[in-house]
N, C-alpha and C. Protein backbone atom coordinates (compact mmCIF):
# COMPACT_ATOMS: atom_id res chain seq x y z
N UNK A 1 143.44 -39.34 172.46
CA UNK A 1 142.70 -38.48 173.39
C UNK A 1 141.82 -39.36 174.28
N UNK A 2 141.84 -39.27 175.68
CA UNK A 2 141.05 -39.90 176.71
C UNK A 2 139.35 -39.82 176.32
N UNK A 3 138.46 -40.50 176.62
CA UNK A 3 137.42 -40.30 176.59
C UNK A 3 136.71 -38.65 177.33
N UNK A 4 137.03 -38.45 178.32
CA UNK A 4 136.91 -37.30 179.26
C UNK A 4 137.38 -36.10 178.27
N UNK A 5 138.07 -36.34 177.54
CA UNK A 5 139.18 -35.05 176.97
C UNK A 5 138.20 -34.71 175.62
N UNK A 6 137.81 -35.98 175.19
CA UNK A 6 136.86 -36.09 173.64
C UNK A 6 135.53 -35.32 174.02
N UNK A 7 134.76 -35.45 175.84
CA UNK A 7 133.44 -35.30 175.90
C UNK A 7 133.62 -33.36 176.27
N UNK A 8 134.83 -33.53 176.36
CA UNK A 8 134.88 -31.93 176.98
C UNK A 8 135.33 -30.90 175.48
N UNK A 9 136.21 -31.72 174.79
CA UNK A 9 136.21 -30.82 173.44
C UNK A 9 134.90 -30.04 172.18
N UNK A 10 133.89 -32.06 172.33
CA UNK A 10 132.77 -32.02 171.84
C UNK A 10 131.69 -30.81 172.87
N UNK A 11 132.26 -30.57 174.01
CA UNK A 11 131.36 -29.87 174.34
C UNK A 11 131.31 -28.29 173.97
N UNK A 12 132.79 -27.97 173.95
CA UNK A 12 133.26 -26.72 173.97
C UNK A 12 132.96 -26.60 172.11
N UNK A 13 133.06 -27.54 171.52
CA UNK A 13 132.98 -27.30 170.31
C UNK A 13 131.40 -26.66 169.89
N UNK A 14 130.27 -27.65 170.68
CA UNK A 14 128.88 -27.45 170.71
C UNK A 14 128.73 -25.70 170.84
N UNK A 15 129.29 -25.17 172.42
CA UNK A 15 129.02 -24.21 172.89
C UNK A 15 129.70 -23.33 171.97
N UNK A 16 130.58 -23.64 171.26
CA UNK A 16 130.99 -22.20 170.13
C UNK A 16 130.24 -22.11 169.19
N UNK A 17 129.92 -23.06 168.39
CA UNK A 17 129.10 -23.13 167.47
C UNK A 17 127.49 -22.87 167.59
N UNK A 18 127.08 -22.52 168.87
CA UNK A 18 125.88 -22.37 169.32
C UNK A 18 125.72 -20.89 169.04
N UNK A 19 126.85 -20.38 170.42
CA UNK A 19 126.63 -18.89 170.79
C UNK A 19 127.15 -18.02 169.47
N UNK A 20 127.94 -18.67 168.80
CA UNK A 20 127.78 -18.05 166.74
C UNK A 20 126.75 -18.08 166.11
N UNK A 21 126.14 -19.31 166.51
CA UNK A 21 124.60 -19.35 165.27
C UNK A 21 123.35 -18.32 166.51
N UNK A 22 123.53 -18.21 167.28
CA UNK A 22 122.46 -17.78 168.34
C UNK A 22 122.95 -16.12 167.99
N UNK A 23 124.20 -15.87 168.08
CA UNK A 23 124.14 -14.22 167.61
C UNK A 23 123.90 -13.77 166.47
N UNK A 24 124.29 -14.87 165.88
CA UNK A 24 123.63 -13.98 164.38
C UNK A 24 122.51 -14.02 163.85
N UNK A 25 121.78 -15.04 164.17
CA UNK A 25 120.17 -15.21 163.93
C UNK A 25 119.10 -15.29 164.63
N UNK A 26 119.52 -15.20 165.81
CA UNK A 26 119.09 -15.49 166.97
C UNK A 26 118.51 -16.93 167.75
N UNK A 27 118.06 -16.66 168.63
CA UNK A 27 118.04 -18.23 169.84
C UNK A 27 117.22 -19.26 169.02
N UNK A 28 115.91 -18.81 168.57
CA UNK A 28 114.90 -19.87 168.13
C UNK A 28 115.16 -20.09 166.71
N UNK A 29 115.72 -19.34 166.01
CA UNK A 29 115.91 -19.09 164.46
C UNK A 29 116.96 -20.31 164.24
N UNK A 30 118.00 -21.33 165.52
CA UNK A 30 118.60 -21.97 165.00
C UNK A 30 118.00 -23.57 165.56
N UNK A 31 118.05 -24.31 164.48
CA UNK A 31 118.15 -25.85 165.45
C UNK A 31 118.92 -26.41 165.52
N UNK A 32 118.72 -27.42 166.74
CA UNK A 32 119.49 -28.46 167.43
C UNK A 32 120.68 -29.12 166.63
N UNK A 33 120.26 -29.26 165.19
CA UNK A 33 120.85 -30.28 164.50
C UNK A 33 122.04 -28.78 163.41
N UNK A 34 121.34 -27.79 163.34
CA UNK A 34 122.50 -26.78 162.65
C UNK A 34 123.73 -26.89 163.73
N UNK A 35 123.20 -26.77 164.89
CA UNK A 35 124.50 -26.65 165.74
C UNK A 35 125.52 -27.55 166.12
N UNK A 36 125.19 -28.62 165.70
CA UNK A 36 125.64 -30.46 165.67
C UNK A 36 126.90 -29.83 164.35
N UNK A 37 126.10 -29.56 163.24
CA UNK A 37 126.69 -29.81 161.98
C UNK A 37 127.56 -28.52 162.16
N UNK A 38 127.33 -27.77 162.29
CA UNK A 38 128.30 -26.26 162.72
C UNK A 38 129.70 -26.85 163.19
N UNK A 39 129.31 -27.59 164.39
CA UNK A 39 130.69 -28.16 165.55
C UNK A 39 131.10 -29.41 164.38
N UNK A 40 130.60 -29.62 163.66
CA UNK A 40 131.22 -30.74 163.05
C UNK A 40 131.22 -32.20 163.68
N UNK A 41 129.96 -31.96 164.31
CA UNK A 41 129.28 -33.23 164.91
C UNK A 41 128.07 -33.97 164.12
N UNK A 42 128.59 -35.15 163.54
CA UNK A 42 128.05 -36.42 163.01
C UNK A 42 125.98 -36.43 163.14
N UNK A 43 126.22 -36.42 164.68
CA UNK A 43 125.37 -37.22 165.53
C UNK A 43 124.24 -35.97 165.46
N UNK A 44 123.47 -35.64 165.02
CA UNK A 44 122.11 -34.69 165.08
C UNK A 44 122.10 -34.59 166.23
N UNK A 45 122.10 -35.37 167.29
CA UNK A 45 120.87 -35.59 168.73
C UNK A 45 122.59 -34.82 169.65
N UNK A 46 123.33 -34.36 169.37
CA UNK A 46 124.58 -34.15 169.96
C UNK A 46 124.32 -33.41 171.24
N UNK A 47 123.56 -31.89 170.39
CA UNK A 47 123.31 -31.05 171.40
C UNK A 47 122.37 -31.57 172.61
N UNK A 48 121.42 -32.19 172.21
CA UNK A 48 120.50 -32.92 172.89
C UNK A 48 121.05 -33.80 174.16
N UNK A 49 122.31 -34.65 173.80
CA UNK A 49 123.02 -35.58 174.14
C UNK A 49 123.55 -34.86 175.34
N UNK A 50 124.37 -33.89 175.75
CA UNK A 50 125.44 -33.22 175.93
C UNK A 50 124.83 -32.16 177.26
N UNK A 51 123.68 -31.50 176.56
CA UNK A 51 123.31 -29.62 177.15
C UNK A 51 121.83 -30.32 177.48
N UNK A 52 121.16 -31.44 176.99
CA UNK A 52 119.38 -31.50 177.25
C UNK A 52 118.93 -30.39 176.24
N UNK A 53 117.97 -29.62 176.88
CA UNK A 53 117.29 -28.35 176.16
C UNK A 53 117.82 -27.15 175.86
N UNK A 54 116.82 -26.19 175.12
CA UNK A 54 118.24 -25.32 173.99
C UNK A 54 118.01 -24.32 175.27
N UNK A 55 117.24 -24.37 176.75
CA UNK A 55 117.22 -23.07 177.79
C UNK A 55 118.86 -23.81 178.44
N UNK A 56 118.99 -25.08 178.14
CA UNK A 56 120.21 -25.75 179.24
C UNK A 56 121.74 -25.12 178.23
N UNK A 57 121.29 -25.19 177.31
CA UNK A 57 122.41 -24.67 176.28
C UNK A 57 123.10 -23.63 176.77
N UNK A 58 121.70 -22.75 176.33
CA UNK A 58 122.14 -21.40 176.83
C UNK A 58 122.53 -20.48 178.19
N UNK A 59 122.20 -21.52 178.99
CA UNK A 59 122.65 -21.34 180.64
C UNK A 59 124.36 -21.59 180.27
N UNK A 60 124.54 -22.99 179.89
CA UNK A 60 126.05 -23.31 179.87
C UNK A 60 126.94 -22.25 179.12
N UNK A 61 126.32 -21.58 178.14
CA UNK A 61 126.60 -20.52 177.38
C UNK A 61 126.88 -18.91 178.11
N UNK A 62 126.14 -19.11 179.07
CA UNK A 62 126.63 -17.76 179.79
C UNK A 62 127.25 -17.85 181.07
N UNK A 63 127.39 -19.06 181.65
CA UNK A 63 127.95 -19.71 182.89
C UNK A 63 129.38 -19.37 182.00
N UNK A 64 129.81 -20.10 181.36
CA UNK A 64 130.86 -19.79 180.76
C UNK A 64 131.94 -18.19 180.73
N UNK A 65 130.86 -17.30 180.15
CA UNK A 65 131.38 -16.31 179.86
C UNK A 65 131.36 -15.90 181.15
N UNK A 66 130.25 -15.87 182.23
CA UNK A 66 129.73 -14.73 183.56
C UNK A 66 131.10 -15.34 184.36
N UNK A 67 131.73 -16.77 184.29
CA UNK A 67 132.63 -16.53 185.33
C UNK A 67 134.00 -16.04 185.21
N UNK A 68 134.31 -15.53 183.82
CA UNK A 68 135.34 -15.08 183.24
C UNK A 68 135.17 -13.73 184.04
N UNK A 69 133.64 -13.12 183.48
CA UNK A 69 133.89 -11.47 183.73
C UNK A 69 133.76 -11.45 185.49
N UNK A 70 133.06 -12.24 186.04
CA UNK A 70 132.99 -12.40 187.54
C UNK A 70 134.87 -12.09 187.68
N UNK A 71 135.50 -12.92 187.32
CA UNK A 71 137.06 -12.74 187.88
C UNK A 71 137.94 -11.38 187.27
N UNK A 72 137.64 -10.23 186.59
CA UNK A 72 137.71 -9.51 185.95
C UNK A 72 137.12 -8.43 187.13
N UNK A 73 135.70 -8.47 187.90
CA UNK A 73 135.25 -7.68 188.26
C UNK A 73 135.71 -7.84 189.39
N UNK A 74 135.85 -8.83 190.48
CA UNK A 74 136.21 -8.96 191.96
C UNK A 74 137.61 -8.65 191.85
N UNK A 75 138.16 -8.52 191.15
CA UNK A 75 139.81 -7.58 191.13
C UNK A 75 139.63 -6.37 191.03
N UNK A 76 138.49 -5.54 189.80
CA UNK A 76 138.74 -4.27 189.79
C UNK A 76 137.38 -3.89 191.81
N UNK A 77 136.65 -4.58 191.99
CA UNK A 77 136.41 -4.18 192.99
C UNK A 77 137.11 -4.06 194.65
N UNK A 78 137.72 -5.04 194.35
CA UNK A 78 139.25 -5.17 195.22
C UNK A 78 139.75 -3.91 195.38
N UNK A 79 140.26 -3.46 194.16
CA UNK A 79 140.99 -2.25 194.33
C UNK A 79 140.50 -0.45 194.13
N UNK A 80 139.08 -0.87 194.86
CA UNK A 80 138.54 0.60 194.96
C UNK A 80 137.55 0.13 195.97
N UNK A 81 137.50 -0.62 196.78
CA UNK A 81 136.40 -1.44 197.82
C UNK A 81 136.48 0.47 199.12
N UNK A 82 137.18 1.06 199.28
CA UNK A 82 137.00 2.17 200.19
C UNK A 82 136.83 3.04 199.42
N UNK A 83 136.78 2.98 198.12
CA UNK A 83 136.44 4.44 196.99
C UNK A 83 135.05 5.38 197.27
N UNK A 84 135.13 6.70 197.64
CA UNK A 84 134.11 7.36 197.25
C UNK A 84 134.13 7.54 195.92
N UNK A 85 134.62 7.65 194.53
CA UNK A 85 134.61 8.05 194.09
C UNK A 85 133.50 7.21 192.93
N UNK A 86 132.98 8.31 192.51
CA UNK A 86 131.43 7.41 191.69
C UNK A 86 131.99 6.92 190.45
N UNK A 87 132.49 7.52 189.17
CA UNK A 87 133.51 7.17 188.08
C UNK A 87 133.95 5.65 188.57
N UNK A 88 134.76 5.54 189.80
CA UNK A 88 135.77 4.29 190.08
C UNK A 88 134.46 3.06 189.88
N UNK A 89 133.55 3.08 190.62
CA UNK A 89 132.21 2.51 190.61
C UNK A 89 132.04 1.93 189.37
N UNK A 90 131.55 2.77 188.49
CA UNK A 90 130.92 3.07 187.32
C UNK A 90 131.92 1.86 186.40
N UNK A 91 132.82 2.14 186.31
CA UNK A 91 134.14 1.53 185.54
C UNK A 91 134.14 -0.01 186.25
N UNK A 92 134.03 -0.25 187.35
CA UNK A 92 133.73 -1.96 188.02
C UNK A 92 132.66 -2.69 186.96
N UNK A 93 131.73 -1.71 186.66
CA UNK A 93 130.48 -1.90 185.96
C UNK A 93 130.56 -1.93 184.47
N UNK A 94 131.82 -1.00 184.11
CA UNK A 94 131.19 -1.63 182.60
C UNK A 94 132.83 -2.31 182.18
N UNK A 95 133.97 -2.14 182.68
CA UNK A 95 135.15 -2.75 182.18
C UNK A 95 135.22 -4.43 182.40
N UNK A 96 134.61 -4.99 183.24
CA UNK A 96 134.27 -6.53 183.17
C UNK A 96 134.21 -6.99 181.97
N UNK A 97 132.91 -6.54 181.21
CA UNK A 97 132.36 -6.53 180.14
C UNK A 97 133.48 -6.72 178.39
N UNK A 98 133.87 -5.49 178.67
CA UNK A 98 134.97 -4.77 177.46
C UNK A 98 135.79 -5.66 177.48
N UNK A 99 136.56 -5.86 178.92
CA UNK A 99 137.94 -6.52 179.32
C UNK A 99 137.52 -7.76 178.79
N UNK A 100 135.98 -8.39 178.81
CA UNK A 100 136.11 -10.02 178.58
C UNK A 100 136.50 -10.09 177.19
N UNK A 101 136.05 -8.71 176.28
CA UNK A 101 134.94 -9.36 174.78
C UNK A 101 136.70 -8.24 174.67
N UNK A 102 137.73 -8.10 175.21
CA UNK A 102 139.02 -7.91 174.47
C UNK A 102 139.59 -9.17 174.41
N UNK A 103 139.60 -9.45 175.71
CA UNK A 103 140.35 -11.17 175.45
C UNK A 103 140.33 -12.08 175.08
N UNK A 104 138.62 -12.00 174.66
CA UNK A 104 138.17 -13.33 173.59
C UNK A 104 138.67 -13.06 172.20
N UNK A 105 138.95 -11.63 171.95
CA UNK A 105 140.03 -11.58 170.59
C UNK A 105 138.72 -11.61 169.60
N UNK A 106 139.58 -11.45 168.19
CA UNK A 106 138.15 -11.36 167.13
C UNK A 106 138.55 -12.65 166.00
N UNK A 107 137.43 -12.88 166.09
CA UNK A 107 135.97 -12.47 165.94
C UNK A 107 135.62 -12.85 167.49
N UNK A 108 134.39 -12.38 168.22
CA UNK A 108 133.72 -12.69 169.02
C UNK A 108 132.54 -12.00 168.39
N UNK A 109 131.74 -13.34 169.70
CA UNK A 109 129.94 -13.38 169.25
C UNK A 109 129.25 -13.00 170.23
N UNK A 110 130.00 -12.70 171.80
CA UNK A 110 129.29 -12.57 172.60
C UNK A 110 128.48 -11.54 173.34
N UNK A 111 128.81 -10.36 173.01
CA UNK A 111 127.95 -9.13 173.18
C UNK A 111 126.23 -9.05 172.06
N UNK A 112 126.69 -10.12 170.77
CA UNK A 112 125.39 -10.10 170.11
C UNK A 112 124.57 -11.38 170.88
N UNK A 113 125.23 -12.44 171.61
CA UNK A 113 124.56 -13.58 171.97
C UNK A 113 123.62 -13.12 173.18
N UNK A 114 124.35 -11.92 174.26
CA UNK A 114 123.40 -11.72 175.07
C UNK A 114 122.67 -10.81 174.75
N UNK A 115 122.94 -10.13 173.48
CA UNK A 115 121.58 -9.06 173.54
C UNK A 115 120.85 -9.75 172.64
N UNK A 116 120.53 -11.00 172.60
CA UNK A 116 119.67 -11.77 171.74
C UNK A 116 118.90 -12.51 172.80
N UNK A 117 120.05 -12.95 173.74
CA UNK A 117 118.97 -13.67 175.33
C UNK A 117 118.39 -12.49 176.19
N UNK A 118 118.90 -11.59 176.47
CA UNK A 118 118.09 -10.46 177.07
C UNK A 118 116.76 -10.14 176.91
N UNK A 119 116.84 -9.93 175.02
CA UNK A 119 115.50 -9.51 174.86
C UNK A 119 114.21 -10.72 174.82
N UNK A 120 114.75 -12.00 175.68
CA UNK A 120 113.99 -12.67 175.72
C UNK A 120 113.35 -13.43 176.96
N UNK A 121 112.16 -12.85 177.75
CA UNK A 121 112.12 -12.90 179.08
C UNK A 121 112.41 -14.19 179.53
N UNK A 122 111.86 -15.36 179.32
CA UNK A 122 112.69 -16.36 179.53
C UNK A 122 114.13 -16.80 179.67
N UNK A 123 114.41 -16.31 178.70
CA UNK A 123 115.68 -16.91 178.30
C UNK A 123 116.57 -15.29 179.34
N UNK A 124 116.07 -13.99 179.72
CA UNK A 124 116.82 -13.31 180.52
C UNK A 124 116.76 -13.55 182.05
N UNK A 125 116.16 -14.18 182.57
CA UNK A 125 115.59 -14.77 183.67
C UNK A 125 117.08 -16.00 184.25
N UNK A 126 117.63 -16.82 182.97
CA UNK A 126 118.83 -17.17 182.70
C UNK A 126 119.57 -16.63 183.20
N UNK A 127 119.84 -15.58 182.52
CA UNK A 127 120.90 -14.74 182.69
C UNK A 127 120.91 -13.97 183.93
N UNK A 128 119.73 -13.94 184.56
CA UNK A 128 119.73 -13.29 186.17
C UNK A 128 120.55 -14.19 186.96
N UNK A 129 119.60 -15.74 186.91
CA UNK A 129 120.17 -16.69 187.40
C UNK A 129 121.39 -16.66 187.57
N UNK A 130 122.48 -17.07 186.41
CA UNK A 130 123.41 -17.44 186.35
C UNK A 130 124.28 -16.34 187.14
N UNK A 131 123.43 -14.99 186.99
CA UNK A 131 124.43 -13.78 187.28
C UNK A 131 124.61 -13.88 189.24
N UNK A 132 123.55 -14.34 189.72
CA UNK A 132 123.58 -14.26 191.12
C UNK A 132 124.16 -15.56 191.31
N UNK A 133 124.30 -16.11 190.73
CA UNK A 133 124.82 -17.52 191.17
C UNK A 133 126.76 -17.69 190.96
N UNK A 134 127.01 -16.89 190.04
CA UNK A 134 128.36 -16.77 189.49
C UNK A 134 129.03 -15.16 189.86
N UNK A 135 128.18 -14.16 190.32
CA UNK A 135 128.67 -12.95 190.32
C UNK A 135 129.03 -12.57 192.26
N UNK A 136 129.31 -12.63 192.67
CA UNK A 136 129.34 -12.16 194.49
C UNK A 136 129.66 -10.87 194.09
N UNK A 137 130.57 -10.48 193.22
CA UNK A 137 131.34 -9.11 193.82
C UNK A 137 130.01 -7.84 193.05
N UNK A 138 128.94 -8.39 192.44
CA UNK A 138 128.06 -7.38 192.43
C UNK A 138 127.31 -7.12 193.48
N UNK A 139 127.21 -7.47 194.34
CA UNK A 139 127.14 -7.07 195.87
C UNK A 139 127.79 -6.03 196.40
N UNK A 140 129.01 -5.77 196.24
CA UNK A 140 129.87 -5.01 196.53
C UNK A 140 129.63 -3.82 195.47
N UNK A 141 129.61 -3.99 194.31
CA UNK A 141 129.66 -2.95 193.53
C UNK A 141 127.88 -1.70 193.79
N UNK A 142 126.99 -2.78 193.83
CA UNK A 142 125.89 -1.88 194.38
C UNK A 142 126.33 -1.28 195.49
N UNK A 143 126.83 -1.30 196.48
CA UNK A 143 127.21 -1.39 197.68
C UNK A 143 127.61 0.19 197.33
N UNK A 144 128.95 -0.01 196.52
CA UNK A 144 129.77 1.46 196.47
C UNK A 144 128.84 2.07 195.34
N UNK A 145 128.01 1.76 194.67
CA UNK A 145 127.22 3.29 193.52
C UNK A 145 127.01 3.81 194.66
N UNK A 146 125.68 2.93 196.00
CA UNK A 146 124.67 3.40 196.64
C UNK A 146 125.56 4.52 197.59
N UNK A 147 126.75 4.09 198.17
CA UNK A 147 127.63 4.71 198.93
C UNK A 147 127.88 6.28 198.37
N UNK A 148 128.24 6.55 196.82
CA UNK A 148 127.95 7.42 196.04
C UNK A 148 127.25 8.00 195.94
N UNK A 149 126.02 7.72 195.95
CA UNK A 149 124.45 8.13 195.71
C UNK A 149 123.48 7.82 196.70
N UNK A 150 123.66 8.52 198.05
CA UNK A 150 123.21 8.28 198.81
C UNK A 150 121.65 8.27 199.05
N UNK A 151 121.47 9.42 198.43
CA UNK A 151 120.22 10.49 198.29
C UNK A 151 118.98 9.95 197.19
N UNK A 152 119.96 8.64 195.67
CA UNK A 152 119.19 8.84 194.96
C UNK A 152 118.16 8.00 194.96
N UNK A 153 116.84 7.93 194.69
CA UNK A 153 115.55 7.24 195.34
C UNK A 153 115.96 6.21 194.71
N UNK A 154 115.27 4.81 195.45
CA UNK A 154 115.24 3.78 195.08
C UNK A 154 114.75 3.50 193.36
N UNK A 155 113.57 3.51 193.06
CA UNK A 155 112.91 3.66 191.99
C UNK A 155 113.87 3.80 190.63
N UNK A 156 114.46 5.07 191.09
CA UNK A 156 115.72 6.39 189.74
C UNK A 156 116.86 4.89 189.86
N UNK A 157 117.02 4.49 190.86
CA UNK A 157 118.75 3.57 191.08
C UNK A 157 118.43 2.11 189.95
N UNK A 158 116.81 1.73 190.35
CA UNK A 158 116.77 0.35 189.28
C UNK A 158 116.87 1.00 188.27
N UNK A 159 116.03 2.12 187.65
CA UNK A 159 116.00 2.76 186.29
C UNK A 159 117.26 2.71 185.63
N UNK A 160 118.12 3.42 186.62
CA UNK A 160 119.61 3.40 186.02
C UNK A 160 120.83 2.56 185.93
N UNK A 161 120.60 1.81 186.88
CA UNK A 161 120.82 -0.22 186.42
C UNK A 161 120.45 -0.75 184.96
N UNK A 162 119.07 0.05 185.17
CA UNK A 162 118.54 -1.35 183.89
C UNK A 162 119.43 0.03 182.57
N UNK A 163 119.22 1.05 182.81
CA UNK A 163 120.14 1.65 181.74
C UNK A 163 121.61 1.51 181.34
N UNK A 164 121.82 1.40 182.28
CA UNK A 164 123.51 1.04 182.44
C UNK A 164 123.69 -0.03 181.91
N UNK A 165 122.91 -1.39 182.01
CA UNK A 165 122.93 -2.64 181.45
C UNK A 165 123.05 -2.28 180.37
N UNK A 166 122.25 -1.47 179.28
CA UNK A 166 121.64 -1.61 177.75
C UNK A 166 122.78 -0.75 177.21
N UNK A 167 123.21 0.12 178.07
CA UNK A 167 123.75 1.23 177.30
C UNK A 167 125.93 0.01 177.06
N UNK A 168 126.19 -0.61 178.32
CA UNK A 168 127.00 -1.52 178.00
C UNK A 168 127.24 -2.40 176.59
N UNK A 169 126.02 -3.16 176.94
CA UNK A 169 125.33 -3.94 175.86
C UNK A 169 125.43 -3.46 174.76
N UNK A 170 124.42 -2.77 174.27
CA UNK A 170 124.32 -2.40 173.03
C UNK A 170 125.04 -1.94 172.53
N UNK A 171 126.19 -1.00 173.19
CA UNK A 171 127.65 -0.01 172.63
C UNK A 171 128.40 -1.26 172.34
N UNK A 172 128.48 -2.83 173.37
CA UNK A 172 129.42 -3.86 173.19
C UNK A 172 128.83 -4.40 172.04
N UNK A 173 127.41 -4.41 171.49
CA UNK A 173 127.33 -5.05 170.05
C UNK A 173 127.84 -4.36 169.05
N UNK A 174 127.92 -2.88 169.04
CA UNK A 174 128.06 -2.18 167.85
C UNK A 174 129.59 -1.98 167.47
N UNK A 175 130.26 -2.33 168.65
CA UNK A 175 131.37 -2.81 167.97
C UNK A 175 132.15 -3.89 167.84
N UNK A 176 131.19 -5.00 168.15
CA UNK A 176 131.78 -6.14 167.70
C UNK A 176 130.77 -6.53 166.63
N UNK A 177 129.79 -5.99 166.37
CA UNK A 177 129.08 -6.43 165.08
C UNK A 177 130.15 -5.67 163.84
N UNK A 178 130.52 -4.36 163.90
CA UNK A 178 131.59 -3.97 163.18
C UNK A 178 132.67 -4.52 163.26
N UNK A 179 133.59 -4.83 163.93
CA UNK A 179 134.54 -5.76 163.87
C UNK A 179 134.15 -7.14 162.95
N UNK A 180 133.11 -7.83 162.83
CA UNK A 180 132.83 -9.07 162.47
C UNK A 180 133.00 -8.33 161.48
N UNK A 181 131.92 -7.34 160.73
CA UNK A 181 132.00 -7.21 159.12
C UNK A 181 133.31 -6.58 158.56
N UNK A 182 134.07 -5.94 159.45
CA UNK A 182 135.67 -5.53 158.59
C UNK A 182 135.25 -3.90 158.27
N UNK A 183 133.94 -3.05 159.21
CA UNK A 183 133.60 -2.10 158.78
C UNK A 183 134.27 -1.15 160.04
N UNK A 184 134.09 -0.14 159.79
CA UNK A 184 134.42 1.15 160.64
C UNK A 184 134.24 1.41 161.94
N UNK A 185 134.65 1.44 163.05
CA UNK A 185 134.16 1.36 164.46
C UNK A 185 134.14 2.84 165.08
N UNK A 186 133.70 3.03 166.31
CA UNK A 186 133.51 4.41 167.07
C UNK A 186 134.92 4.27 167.84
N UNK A 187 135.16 3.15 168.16
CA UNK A 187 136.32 3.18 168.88
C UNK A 187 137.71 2.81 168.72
N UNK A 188 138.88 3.05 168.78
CA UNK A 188 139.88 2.13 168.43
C UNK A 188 140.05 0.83 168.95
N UNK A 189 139.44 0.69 170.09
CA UNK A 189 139.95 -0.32 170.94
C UNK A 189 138.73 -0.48 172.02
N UNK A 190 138.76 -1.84 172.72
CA UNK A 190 137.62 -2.07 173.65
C UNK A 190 137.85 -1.32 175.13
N UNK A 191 139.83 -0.95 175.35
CA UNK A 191 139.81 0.37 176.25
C UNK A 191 139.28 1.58 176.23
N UNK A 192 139.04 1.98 174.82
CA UNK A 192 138.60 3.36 174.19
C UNK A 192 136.72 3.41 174.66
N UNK A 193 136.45 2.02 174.13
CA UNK A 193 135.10 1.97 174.46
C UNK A 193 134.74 2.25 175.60
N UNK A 194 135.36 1.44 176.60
CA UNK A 194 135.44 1.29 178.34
C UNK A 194 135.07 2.55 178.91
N UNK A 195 136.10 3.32 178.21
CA UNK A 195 136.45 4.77 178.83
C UNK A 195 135.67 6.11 178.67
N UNK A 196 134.94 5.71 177.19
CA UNK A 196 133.74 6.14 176.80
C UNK A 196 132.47 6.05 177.59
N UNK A 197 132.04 4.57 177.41
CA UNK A 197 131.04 4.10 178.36
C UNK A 197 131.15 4.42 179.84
N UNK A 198 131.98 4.53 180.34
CA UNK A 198 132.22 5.00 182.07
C UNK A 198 132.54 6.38 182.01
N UNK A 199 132.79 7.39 180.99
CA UNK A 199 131.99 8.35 181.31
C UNK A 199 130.66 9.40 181.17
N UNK A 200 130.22 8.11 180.00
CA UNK A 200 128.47 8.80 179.57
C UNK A 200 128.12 8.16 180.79
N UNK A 201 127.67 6.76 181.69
CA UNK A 201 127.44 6.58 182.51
C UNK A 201 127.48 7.16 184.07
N UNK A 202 128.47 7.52 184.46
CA UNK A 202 129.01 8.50 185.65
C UNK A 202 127.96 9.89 185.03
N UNK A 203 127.60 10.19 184.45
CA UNK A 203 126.71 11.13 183.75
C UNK A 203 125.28 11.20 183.62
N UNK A 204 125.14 9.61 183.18
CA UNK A 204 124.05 9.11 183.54
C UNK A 204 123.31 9.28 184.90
N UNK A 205 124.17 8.62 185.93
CA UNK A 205 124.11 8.41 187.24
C UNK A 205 123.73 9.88 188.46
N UNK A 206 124.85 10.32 187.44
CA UNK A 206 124.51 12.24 188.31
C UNK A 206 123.25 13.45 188.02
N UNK A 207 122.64 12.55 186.97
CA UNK A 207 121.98 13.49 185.94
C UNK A 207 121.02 13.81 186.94
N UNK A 208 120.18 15.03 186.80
CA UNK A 208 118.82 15.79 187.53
C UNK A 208 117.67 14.62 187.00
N UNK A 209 117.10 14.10 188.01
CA UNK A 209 115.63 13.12 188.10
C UNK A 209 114.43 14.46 188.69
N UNK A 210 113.25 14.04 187.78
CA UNK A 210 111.66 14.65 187.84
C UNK A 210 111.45 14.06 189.06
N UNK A 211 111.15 14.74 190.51
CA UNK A 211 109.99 13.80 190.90
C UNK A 211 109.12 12.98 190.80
N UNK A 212 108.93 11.93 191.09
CA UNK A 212 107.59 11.28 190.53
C UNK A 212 106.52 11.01 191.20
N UNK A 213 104.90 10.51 191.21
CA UNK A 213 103.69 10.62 192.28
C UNK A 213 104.39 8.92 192.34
């Protein structure tokens, strides 16, 4: 194996063994040197060597995944870019997601890895980053909700962003945390989920809002 081929395996090896120990115990709960010995790296200082700091880790950690679902989403937005229809929207928004954490096959860690960086303002600040930096076609997808929802106040539209995020999220941990343990799921499949989630959401989105002062 070339030198180049060794620094890119050791890396990919780092980053699996990270975003495994980071979902299950979370970000700070692991060190530098568990994640060395995880990848089956010798050298303690590996991660150190490789990523710098455990915020550089975890950037490389979602750079990774965000440009998978980035290419996942600029196809399904492709093919509803003149859609009125709010559902078509809705589904840009959460099938990225599903579609990634089907193809990574099981076990996957990654629906628990970001709801472990989320809930951590730092470390979600990351994940903004990376998202504007790796995502274009969410441009487009705000584009067509707002096109949908012409009427609905600014204020109600972040509210239901930041809901839409959690409600993704958290439905994508609960069944891949079940899948990991070999226990019972809500869904058959991460299509079943998809299809679920895009239509409590489209629901979400239409629902009657209080005025507010």
């Amino acid at each position: 194996m070339r030198q180049d081929e060794r620094v890119s395996a050791t890396r990919a090896s780092l980053l699996g063994a990270a975003e495994r120990l980071f979902a299950e115990r979370g970000v700070y709960a692991v060190a530098n040197r568990q994640i060395s010995e995880a990848a089956g790296q010798g050298n303690n200082a590996a991660v150190n060597y490789h990523f710098g700091t455990k915020a550089d880790l975890v950037r490389a950690i979602v750079r990774r995944h965000s440009e998978q679902i980035e290419l996942i989403r600029a196809r399904l937005v492709a093919g509803v870019v003149d859609a009125d229809d709010l559902r078509e929207w809705v589904a840009c928004a959460v099938v990225p997601t599903t579609g990634h954490l089907a193809d990574l096959g099981h076990p996957s860690w990654y629906a628990r890895f970001i709801a472990q960086v989320t809930a951590d303002p730092a470390l979600y600040a990351i994940t903004k980053e990376e998202a504007a930096a790796t995502a274009p076609s969410m441009r487009a997808l705000k584009e067509g909700l707002n096109r949908c929802l012409p009427d609905l106040d600014a204020g109600v539209y972040e509210e239901r962003s930041a809901m839409t995020r959690h409600l993704i999220t958290q439905m994508s941990v609960e069944r891949e945390r079940a899948l990991a343990q070999g226990g019972p799921t809500l869904q058959s499949s991460w299509e079943d989920l998809a299809t679920g989630l895009t239509d409590a959401i489209t629901g979400l989105w239409t629902a009657p809002h209080t005025p507010r002062p």
